[in-house]
Protein backbone atom coordinates (compact mmCIF):
# COMPACT_ATOMS: atom_id res chain seq x y z
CA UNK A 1 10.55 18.35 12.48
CA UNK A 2 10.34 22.03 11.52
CA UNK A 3 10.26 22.74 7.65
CA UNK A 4 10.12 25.93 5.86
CA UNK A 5 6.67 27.59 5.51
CA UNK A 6 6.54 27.05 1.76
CA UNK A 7 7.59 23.38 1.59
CA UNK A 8 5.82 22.29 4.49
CA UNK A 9 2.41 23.51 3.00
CA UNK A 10 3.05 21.47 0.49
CA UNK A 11 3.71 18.61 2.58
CA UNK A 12 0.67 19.26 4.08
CA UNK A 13 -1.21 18.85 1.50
CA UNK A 14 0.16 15.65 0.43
CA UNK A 15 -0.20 14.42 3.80
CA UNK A 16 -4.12 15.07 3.33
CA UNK A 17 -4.30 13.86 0.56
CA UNK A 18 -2.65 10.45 1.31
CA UNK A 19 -4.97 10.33 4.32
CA UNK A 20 -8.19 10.70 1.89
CA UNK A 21 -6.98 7.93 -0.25
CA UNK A 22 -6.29 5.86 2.75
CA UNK A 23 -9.61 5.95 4.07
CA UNK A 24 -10.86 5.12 0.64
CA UNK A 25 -8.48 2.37 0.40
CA UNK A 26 -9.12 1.07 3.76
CA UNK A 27 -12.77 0.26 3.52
CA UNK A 28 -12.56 -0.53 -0.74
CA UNK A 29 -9.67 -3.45 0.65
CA UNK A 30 -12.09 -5.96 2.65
CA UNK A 31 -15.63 -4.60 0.92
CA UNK A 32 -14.15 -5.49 -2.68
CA UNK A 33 -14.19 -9.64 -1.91
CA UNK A 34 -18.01 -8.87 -0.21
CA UNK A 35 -18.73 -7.21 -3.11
CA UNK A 36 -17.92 -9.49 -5.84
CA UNK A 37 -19.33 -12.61 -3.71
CA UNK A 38 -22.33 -10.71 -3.37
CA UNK A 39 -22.32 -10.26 -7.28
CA UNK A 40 -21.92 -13.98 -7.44
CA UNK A 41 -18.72 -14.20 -8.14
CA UNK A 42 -16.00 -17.12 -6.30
CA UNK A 43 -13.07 -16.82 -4.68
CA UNK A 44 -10.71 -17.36 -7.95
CA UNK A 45 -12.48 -14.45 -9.27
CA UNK A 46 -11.69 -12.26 -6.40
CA UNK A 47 -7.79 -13.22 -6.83
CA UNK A 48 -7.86 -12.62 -10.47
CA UNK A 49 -9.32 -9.36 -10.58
CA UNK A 50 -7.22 -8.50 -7.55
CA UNK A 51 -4.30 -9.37 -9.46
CA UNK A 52 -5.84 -7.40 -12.28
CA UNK A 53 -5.45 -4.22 -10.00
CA UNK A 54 -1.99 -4.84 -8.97
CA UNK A 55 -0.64 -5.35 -12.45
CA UNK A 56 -2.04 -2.08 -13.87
CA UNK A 57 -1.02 -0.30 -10.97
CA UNK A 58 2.43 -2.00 -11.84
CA UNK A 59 2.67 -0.93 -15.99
CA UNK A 60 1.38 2.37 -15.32
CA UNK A 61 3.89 3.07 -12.64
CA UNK A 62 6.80 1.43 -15.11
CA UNK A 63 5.16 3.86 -17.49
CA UNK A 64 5.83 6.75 -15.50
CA UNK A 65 9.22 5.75 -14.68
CA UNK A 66 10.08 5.96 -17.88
CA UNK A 67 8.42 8.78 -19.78
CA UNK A 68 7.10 10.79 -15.86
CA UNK A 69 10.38 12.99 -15.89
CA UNK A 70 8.76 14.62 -19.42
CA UNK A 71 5.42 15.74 -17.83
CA UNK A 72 5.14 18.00 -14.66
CA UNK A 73 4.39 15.76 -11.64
CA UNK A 74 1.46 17.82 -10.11
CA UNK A 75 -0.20 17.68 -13.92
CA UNK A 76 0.29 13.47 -13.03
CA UNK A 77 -0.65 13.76 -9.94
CA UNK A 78 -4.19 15.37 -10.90
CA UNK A 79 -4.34 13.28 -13.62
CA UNK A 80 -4.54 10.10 -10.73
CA UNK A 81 -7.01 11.71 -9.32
CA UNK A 82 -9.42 12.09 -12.09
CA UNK A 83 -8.60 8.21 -12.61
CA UNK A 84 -8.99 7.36 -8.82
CA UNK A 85 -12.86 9.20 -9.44
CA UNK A 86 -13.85 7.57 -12.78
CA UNK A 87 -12.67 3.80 -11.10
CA UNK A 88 -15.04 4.16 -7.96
CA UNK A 89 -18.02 5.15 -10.15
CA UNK A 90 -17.81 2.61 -12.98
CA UNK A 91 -16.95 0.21 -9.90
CA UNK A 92 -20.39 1.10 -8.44
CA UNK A 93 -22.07 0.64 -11.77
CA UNK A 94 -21.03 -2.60 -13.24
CA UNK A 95 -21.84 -5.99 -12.35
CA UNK A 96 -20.03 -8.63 -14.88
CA UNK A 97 -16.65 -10.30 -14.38
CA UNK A 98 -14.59 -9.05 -17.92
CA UNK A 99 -15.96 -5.26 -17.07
CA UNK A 100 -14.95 -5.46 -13.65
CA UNK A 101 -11.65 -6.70 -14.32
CA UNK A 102 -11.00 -4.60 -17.01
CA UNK A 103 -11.43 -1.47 -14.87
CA UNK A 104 -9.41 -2.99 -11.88
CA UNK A 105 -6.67 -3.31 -14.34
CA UNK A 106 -6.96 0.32 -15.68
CA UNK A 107 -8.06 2.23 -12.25
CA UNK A 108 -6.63 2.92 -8.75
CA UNK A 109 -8.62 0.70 -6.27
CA UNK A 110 -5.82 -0.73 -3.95
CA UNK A 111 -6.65 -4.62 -2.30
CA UNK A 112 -3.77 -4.29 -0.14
CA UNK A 113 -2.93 -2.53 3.61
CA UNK A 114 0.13 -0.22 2.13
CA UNK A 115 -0.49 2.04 -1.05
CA UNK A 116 0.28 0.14 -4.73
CA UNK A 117 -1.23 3.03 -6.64
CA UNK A 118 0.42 5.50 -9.44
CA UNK A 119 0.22 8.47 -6.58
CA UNK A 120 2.82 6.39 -4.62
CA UNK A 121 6.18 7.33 -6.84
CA UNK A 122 4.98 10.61 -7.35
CA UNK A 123 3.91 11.41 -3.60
CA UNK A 124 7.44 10.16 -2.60
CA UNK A 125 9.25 12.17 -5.25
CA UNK A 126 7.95 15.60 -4.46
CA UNK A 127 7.54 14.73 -0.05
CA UNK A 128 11.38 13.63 -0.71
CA UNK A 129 12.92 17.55 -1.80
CA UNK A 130 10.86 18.71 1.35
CA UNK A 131 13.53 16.89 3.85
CA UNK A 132 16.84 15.68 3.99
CA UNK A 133 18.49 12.85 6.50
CA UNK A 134 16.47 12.07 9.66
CA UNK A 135 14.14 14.75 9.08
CA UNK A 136 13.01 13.23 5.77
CA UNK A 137 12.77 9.67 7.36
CA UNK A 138 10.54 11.32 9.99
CA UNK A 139 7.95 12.86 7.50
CA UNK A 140 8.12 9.34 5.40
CA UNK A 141 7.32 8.07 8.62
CA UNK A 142 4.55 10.69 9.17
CA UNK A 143 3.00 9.87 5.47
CA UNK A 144 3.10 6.16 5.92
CA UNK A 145 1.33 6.84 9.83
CA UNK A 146 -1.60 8.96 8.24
CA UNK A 147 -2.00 6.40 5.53
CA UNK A 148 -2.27 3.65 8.28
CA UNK A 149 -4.38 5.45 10.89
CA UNK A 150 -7.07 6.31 8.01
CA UNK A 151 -6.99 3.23 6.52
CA UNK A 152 -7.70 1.89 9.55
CA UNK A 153 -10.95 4.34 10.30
CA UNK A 154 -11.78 3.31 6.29
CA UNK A 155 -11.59 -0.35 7.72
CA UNK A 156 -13.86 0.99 10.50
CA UNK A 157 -16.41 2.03 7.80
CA UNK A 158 -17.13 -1.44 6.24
CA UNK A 159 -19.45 -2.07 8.91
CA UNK A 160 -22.20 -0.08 7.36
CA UNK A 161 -23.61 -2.25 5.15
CA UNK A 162 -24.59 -4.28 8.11
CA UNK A 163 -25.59 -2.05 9.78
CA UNK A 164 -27.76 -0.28 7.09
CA UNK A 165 -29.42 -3.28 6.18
CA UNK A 166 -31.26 -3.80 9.16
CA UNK A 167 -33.25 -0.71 8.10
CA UNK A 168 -34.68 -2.12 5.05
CA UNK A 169 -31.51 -1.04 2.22
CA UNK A 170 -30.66 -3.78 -0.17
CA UNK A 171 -27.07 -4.81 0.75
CA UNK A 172 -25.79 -4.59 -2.84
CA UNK A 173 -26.99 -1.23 -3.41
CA UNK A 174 -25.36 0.01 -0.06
CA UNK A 175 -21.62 -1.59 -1.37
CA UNK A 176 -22.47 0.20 -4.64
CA UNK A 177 -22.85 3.25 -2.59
CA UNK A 178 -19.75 2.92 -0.98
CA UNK A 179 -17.57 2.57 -4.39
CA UNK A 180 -19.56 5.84 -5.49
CA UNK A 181 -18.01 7.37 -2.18
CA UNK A 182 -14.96 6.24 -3.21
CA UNK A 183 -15.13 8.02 -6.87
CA UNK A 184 -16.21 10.89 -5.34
CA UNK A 185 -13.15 11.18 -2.82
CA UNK A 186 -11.18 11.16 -5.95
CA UNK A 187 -12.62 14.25 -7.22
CA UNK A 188 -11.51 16.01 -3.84
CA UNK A 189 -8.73 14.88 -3.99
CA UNK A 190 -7.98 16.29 -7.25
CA UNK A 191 -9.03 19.90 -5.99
CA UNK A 192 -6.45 18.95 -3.56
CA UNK A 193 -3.72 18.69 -5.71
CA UNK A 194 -4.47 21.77 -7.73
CA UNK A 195 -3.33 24.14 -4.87
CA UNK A 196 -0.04 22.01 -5.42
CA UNK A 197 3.10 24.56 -6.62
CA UNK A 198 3.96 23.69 -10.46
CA UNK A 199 7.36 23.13 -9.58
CA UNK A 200 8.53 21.10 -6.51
CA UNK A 201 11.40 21.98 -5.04
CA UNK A 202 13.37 19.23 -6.02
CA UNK A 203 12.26 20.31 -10.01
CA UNK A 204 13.98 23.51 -9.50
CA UNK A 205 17.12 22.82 -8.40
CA UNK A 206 17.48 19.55 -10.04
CA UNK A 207 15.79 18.32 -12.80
CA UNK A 208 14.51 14.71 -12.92
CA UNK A 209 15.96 12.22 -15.18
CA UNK A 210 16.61 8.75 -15.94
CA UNK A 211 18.67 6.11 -13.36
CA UNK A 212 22.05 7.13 -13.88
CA UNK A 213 25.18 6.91 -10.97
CA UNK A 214 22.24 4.72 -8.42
CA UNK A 215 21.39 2.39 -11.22
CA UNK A 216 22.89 -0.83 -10.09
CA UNK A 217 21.86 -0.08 -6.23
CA UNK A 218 18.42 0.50 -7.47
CA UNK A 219 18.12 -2.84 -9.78
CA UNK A 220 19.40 -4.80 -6.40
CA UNK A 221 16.81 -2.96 -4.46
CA UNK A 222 14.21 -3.89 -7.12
CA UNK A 223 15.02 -7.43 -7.20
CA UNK A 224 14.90 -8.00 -3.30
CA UNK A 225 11.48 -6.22 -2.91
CA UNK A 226 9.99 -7.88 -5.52
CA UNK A 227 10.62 -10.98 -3.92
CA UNK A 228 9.18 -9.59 -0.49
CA UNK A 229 6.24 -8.25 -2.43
CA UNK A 230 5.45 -11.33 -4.21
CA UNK A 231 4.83 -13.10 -0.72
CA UNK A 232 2.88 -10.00 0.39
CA UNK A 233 0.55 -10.60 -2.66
CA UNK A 234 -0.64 -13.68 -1.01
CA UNK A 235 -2.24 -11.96 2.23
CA UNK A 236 -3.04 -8.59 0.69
CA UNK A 237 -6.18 -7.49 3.00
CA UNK A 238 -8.46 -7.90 0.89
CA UNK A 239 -7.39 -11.84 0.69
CA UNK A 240 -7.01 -11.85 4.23
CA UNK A 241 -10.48 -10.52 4.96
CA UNK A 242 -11.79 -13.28 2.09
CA UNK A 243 -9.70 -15.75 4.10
CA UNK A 244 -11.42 -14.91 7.52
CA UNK A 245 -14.24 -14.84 5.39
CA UNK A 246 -14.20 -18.41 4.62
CA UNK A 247 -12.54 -19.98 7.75
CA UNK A 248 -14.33 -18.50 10.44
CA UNK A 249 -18.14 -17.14 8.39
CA UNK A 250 -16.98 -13.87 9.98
CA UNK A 251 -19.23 -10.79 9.09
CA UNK A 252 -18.66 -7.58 7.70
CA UNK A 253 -19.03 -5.53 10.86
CA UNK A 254 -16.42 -7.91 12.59
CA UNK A 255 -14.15 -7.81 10.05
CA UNK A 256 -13.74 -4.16 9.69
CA UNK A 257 -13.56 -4.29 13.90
CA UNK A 258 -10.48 -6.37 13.09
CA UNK A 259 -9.04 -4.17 10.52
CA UNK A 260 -9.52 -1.27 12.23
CA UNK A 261 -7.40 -2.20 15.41
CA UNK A 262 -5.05 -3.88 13.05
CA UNK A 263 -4.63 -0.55 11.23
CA UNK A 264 -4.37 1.64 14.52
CA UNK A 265 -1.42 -0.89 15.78
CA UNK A 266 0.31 -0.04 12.30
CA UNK A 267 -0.16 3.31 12.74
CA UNK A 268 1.67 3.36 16.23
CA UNK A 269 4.38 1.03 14.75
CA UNK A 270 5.15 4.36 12.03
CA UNK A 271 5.81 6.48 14.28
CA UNK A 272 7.84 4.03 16.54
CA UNK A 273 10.12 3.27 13.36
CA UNK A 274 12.23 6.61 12.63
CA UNK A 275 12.74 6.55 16.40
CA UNK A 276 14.23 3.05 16.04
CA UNK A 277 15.87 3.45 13.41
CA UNK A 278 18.04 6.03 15.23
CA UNK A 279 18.83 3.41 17.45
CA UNK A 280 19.84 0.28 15.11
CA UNK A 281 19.64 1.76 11.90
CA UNK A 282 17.47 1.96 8.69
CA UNK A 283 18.39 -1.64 7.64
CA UNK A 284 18.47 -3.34 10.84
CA UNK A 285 14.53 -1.94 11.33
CA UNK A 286 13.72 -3.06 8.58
CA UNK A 287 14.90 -6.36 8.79
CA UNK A 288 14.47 -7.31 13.05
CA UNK A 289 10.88 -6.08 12.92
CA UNK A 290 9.91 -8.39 9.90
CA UNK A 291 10.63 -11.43 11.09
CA UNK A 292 8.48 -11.74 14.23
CA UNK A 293 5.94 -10.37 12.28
CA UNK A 294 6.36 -13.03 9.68
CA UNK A 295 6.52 -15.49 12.22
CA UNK A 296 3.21 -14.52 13.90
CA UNK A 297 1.54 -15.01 10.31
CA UNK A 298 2.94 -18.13 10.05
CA UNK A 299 1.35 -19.21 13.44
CA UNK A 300 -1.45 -17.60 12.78
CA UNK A 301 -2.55 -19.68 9.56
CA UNK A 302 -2.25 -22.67 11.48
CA UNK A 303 -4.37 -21.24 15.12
CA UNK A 304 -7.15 -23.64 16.12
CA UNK A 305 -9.49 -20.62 17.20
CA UNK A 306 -10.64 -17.26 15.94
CA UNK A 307 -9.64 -15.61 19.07
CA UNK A 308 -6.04 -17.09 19.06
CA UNK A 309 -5.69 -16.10 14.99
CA UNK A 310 -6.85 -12.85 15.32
CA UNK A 311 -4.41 -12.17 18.31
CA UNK A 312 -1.42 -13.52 16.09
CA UNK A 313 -2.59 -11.07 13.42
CA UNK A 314 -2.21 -8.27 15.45
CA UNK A 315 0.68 -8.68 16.40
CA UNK A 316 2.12 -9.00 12.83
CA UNK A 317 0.26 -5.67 11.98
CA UNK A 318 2.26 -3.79 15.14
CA UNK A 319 5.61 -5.19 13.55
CA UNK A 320 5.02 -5.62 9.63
CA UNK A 321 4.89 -2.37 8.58
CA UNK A 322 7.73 -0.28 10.40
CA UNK A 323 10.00 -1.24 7.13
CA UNK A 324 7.62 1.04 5.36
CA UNK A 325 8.74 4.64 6.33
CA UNK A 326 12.46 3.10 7.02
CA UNK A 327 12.18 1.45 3.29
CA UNK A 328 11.23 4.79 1.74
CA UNK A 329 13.85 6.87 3.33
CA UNK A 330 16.14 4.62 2.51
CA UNK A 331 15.76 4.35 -1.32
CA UNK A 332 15.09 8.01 -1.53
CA UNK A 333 18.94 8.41 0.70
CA UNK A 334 20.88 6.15 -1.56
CA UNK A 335 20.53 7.96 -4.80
CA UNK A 336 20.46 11.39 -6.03
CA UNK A 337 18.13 14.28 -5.74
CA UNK A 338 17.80 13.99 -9.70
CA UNK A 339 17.25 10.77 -9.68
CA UNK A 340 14.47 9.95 -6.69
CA UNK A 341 11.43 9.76 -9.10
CA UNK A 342 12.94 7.40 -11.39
CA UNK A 343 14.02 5.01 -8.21
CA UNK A 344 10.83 4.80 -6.65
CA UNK A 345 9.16 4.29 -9.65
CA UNK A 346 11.53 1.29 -10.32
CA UNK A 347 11.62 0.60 -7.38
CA UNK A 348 7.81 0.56 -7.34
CA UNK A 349 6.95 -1.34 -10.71
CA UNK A 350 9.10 -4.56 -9.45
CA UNK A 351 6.89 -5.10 -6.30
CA UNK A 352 3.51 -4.21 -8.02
CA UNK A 353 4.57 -6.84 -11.17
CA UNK A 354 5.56 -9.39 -8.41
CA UNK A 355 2.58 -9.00 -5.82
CA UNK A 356 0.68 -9.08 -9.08
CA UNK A 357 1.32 -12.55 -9.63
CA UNK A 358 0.42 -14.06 -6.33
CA UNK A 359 -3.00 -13.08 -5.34
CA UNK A 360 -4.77 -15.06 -8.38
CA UNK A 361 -2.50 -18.04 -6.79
CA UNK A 362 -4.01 -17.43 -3.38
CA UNK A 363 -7.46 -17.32 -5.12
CA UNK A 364 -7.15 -20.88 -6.48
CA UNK A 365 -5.38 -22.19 -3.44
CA UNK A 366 -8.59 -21.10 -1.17
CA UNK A 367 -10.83 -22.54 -3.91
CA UNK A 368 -9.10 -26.02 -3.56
CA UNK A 369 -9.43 -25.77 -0.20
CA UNK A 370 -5.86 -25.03 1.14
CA UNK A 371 -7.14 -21.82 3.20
CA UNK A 372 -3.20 -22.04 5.33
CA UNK A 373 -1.12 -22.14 2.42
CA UNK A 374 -1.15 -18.82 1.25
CA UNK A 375 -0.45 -17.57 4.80
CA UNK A 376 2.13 -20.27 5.82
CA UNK A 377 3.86 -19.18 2.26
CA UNK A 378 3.44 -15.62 2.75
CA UNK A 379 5.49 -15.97 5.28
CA UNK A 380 8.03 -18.31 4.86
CA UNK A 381 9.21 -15.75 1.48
CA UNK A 382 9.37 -12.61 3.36
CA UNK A 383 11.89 -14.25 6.10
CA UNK A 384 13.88 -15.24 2.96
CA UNK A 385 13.57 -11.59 1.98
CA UNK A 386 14.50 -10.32 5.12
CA UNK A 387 17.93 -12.35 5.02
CA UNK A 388 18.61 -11.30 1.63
CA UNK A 389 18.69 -7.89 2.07
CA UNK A 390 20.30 -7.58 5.15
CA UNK A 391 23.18 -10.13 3.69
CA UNK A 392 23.25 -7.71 0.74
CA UNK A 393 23.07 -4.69 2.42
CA UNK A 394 24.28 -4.72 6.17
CA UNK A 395 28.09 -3.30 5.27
CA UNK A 396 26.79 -0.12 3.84
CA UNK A 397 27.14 3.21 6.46
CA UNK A 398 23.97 3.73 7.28
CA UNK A 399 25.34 6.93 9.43
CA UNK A 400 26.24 8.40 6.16
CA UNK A 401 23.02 7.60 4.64
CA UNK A 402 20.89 9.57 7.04
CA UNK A 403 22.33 13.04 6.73
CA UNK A 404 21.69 12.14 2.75
């Protein structure tokens, strides 16, 4: 995919700083539930307050949906940053239930594999005016693949407090270190996104506005993903890692092992997806990769053995995620240039209200001792999803869509 100088710099720079984030994201996912248990918190707390994150990230994103198109998006865009920075270190400094959950509710920190945050609508807006058709599927698919290869080195990370420990450092103090980390990433990444242009392309040549001609598409959209988000709230990673947490006693160190070869097989599975999807189509990926992934979780949640679960999982995490980039081009395809930032910010809100509601469920199913049922669930939904929306969508041209 060749771009033009200008517009691919900026790319570029959205591209590292996605990958920042990701890394961030990846080790704050399974270290948040170690954290709070550490803090002496249970398991229904670590649902609630990772609810707590998912439904702020969900109102601020409806927020900026609604009022986003009046404020320049790289003046948003830094202004996520200095929010990503202030949540890491008053994350690293507080120790009580209400204050934690009050700044998971008002910050950035992200308890799931894929990005929930208020930099997702506004990344996809401004990456979206630097492609068109297969070439803008392809750098989707490049965002979403240096999102999942960092995360997974992030996941890679969590092993340090183990390891640290054994040379004498308190084990609270070294997760508090690693939230501080996270703060501070946010402060690069806001020196980032100052070398941004003003203006994205896209602002130039068409200004953004309100849902207009794509409204009813986008509502339809909305309402599927929301119900395919909803089930993903039950295993976001940071349940999952509380879940292998409290089936199998595993450590730290093992679990970011897990998540890190989890992540990598994502990763591969982005860039495999625009390349399918030239084969079968956007919808058809998105849909015939799902399912065996969903299945896998399914069997997974009810494996006898570590060895046979963690086997299952990864092969969910090679398949689960190639709707991602496929997704994204998709949304951005079907509407118009004017009105991309207002779709995947209602777009977004839906599945961040809806995944929102789930994990504080999870949280009180492990509690009562039901440790499958959020997994068997999890998947059962998303195969319901996944026959929706090809029902719903499978007569549109998806020939015409890609040279959108």
């Amino acid at each position: 995919m060749i771009l033009p100088a200008g517009i691919a710099a900026e790319a570029r720079l959205l591209l590292i700083g996605r990958a920042l984030r990701a890394f961030c994201d990846g080790f704050v996912a399974i270290l948040l539930p170690a954290y709070l248990l550490t803090l002496g918190m249970g398991t229904w707390e670590v649902g609630i307050i990772s609810t707590a994150t998912l439904l702020g990230s969900a109102l601020l994103t409806l927020a900026l949906g609604h009022w986003g198109h009046h404020f320049n998006q790289r003046r948003l865009l830094l202004s996520a940053a200095w929010l990503m920075c202030a949540t890491g270190l008053l994350l690293a400094g507080l120790s009580h239930f209400w204050p934690l959950l009050l700044v998971a509710f008002v910050g950035t920190i992200n308890p799931s594999s894929g990005d929930v945050s208020v930099f997702l609508p506004l990344e996809h807006a401004r990456l979206s005016a630097t492609a068109q058709g297969d070439a803008r599927t392809t750098l989707f698919s490049r965002y979403t693949f240096v999102g999942a290869v960092c995360a997974a080195l992030g996941a890679l990370a969590t092993g340090l407090p183990d390891l640290l420990t054994g040379f004498g450092l308190g084990r609270l103090s070294i997760l508090r270190a690693m939230f501080i980390a996270y703060g501070l990433v946010g402060a690069v990444v806001f020196l980032l996104y100052r070398r941004l242009p003003v203006s994205a392309r896209h602002e130039e040549t068409s200004k953004p506005t309100h849902l207009g001609p794509s409204k009813q598409t986008v509502i339809k959209l909305a309402a599927l993903f929301s119900l395919d988000a909803f089930a993903g709230g039950l295993v976001l990673n940071t349940l999952l890692a509380l879940w292998l947490f409290e089936r199998f006693d595993l450590s730290l160190a093992a679990a970011g092992a897990f998540f890190f070869w989890a992540g990598l097989l994502t990763a591969v599975s982005q860039l495999a997806a625009p390349v399918v999807a030239r084969r079968i189509g956007l919808l058809n990926t998105m849909v015939f990769t799902h399912i065996p992934a969903n299945l896998a979780l399914i069997a997974g949640a009810l494996a006898p053995t570590l060895e046979l679960v963690l086997a299952l999982l990864l092969i969910r995490a090679l398949l689960s995620q190639m709707d991602v980039p496929t997704r994204a081009a998709f949304v951005m395809a079907v509407v118009t240039p004017s009105e991309r930032a207002a779709a995947a910010s209602f777009t977004a809100v839906p599945r961040s209200l809806a995944a929102a509601a789930s994990p504080a469920l999870a949280g009180a199913l492990f509690a009562a001792g039901w440790l499958a049922t959020p997994l068997v669930a999890c998947g059962v939904l998303k195969i319901a999803y996944d026959v929706a929306i090809w029902r719903a969508f499978r007569r549109i041209s998806l020939g015409n869509i890609s040279r959108v």
